[in-house]
C-alpha atoms as a PDB file:
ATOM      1  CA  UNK A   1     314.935  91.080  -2.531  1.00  0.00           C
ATOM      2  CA  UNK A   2     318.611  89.944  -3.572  1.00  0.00           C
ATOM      3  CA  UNK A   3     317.827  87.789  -6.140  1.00  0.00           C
ATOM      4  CA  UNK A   4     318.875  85.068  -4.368  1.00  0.00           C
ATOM      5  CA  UNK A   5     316.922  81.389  -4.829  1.00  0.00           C
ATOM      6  CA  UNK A   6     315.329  79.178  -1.882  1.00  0.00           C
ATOM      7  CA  UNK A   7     314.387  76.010  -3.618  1.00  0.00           C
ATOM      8  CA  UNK A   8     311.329  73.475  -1.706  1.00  0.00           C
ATOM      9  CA  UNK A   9     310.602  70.209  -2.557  1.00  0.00           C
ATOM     10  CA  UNK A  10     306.791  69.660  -1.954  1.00  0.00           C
ATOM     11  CA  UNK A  11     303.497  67.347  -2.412  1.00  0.00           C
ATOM     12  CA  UNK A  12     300.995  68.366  -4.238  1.00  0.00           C
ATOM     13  CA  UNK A  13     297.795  68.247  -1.190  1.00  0.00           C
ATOM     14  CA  UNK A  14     300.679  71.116   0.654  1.00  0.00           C
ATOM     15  CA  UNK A  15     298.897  74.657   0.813  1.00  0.00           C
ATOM     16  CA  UNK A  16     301.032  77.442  -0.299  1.00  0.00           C
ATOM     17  CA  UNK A  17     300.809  79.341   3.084  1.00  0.00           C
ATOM     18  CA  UNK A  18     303.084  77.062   4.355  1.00  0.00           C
ATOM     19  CA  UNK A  19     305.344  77.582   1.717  1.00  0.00           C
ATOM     20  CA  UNK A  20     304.956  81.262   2.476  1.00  0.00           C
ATOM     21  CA  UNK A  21     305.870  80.836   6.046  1.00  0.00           C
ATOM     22  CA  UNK A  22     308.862  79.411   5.739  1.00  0.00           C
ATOM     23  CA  UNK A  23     310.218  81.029   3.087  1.00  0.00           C
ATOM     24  CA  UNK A  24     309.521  84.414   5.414  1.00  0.00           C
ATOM     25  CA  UNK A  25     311.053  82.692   8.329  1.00  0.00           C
ATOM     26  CA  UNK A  26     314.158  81.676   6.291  1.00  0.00           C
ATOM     27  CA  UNK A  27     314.295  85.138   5.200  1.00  0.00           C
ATOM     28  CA  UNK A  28     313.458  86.876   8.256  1.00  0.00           C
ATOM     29  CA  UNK A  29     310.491  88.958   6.837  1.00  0.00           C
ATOM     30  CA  UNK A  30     306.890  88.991   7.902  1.00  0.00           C
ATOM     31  CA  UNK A  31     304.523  86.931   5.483  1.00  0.00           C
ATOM     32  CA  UNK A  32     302.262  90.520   5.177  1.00  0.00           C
ATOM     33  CA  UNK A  33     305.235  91.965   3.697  1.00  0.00           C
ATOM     34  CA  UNK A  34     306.092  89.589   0.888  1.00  0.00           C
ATOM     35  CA  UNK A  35     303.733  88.956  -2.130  1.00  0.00           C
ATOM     36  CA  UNK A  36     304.065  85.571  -3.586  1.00  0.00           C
ATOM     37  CA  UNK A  37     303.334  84.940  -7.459  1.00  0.00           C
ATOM     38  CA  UNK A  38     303.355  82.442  -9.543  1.00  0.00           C
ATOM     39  CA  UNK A  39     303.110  82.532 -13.249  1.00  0.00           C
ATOM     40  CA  UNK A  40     300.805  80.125 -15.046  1.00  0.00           C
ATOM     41  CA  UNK A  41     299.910  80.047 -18.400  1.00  0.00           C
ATOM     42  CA  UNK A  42     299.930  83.173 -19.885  1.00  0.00           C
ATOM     43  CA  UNK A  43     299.954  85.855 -16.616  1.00  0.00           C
ATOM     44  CA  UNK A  44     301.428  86.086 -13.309  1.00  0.00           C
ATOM     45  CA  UNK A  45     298.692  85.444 -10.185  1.00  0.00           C
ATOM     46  CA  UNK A  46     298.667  86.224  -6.894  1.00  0.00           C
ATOM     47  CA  UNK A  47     299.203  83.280  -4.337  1.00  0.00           C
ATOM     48  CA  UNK A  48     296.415  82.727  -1.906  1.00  0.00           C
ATOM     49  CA  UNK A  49     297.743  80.824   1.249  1.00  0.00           C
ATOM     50  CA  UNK A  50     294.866  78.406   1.257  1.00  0.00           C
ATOM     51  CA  UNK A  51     295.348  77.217  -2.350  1.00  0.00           C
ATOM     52  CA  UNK A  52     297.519  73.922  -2.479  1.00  0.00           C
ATOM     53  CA  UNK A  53     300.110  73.337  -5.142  1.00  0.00           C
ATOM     54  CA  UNK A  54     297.495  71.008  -6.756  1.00  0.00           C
ATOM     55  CA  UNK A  55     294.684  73.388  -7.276  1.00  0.00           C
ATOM     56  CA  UNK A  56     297.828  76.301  -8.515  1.00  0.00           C
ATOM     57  CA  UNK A  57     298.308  73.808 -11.537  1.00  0.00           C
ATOM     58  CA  UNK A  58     301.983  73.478 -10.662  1.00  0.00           C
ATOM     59  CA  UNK A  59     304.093  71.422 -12.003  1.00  0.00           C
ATOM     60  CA  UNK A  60     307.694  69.936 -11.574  1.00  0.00           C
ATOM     61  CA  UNK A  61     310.495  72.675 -11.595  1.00  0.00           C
ATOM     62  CA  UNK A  62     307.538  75.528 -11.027  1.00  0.00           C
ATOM     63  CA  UNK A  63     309.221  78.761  -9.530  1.00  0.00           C
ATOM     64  CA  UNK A  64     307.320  81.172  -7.312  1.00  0.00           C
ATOM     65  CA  UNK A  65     308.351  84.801  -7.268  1.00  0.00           C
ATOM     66  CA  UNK A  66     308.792  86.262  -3.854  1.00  0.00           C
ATOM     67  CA  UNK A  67     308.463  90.843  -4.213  1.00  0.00           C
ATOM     68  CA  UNK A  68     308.619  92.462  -0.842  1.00  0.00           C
ATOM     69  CA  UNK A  69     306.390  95.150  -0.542  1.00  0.00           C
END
């Protein structure tokens, strides 16, 4: 990508996949063609789009790397 940042202000019962799909409709991309990860305590994970933010352990100011594929 361009390095460029989206920022989303979200609730905590949200699931990621809708995260996901609108970051890929703000960007114009397909969601199979972005991988989504976030980085937790000690190693980056892939994003599932049925987790919520909740069950991700994210917290405030949490960032989400966005790698298209």
């Amino acid at each position: 990508m361009d390095g460029s940042e989206i920022y989303f202000r979200t609730k905590t019962h949200v699931k990621i996949g809708k995260l996901m799909w609108t970051y890929c409709k703000k960007r114009g991309l397909g969601p199979e063609d972005v991988r989504f990860l976030y980085r937790g305590l000690h190693e980056y994970t892939r994003l599932r789009s049925d987790l919520t933010v909740f069950a991700c352990n994210m917290k405030n100011g949490a960032e989400i790397d966005a790698l298209a594929s």
